[in-house]
C-alpha atoms as a PDB file:
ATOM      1  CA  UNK A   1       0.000   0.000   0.000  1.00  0.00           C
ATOM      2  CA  UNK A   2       3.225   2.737   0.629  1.00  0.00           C
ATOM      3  CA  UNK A   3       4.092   2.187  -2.778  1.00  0.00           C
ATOM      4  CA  UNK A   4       0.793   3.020  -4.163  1.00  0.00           C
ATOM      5  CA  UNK A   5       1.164   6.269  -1.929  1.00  0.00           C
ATOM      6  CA  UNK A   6       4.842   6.606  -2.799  1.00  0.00           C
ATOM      7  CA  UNK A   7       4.015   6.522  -6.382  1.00  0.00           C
ATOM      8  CA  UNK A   8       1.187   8.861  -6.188  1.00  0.00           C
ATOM      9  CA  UNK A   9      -1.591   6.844  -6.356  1.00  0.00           C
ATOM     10  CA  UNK A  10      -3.263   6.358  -3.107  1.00  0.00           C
ATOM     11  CA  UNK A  11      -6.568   6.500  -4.399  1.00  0.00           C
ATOM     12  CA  UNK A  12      -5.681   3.225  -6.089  1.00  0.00           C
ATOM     13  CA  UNK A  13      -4.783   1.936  -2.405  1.00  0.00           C
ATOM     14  CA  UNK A  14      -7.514   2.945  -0.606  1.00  0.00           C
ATOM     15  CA  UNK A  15     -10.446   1.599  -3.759  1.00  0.00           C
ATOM     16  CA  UNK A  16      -8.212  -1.802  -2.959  1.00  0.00           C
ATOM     17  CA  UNK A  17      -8.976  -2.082   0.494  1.00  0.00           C
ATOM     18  CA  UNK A  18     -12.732  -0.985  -0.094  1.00  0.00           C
ATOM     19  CA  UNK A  19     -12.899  -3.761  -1.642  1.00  0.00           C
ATOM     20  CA  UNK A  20     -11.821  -6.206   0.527  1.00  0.00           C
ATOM     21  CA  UNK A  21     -13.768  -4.432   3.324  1.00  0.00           C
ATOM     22  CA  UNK A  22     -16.749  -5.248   1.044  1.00  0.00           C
ATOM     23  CA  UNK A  23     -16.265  -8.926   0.279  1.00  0.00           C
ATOM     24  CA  UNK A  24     -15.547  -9.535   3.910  1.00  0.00           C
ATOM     25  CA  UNK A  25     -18.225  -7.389   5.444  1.00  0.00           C
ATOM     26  CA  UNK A  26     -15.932  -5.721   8.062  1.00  0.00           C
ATOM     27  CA  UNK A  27     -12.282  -4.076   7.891  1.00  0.00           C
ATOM     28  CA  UNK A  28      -9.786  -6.401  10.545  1.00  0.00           C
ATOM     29  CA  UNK A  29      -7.398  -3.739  12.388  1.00  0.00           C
ATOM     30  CA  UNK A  30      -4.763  -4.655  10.354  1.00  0.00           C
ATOM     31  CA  UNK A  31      -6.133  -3.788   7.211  1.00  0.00           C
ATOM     32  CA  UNK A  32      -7.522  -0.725   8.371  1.00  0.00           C
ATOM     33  CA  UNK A  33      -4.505   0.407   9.670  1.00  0.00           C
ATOM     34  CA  UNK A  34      -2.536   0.393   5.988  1.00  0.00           C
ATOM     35  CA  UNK A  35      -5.925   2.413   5.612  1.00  0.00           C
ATOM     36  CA  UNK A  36      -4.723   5.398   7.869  1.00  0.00           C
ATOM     37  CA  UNK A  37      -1.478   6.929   5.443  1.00  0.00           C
ATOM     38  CA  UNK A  38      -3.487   6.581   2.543  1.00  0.00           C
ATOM     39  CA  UNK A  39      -5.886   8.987   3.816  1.00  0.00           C
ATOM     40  CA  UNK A  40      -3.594  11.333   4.744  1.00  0.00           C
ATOM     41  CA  UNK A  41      -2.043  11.148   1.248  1.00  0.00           C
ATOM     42  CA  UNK A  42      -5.058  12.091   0.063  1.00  0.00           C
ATOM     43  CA  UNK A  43      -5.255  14.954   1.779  1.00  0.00           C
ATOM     44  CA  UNK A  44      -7.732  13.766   4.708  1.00  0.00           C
ATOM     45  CA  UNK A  45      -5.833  13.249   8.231  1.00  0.00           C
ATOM     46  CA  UNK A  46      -8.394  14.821  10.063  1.00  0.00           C
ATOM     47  CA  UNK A  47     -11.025  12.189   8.267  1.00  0.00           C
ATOM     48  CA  UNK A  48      -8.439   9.255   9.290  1.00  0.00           C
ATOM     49  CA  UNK A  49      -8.177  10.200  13.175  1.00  0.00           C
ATOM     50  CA  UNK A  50     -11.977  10.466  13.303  1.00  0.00           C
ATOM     51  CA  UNK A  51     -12.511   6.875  11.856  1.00  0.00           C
ATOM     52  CA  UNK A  52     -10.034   5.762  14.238  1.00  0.00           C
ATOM     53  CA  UNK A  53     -11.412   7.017  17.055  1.00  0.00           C
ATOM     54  CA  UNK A  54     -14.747   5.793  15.925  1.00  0.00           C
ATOM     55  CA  UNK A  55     -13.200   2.140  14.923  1.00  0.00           C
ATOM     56  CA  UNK A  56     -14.440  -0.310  17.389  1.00  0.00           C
ATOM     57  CA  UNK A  57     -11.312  -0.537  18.555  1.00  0.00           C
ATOM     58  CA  UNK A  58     -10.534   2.642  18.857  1.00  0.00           C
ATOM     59  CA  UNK A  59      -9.985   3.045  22.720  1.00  0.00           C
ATOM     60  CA  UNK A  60      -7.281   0.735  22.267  1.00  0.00           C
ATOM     61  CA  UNK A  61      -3.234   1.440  22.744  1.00  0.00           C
ATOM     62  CA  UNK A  62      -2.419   0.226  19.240  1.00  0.00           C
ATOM     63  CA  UNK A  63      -5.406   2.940  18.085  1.00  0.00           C
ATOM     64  CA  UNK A  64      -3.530   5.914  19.905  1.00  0.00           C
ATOM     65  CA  UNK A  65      -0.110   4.462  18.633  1.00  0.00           C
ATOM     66  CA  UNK A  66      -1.398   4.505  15.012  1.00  0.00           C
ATOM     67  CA  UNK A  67      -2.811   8.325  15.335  1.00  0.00           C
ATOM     68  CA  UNK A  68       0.491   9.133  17.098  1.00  0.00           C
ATOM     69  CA  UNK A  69       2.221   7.670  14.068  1.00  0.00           C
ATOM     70  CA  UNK A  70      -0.246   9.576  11.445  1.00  0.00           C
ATOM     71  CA  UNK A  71       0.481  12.707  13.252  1.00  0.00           C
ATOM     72  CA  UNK A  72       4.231  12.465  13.305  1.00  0.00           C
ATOM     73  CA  UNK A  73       4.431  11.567   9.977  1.00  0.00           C
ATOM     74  CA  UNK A  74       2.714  14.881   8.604  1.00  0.00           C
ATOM     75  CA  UNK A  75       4.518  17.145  10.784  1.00  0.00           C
END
């Protein structure tokens, strides 16, 4: 998924997992994790920490270490 973003196309990431989240009927954590940097890539970071916080496991450690990595990461 980085080298979709790395290569300018994380659009193209983020329409892959979609559909996965589709055929499975839920996102795992892990997936929706590789979700997070795509988002900001695409301009949305604000949009990424509000589905995290909303994720069911959101309350979680892992959930602020992922934020705390999304917000390093852009600065």
């Amino acid at each position: 998924m980085h080298l979709l973003a790395d290569r300018g196309h994380p659009e193209d990431g983020l329409a892959y997992l979609d559909t996965l989240k589709e055929r499975r009927g839920k996102e795992v954590w892990e997936f929706f994790r590789m979700r997070l940097p795509l988002m900001v890539a695409c301009g949305r970071p604000e949009e990424a920490i509000e589905l995290s916080m909303a994720h069911p496991e959101g309350g979680t450690w892992y959930t602020a270490w992922a934020i705390a990595e999304l917000l390093a990461d852009a600065g």
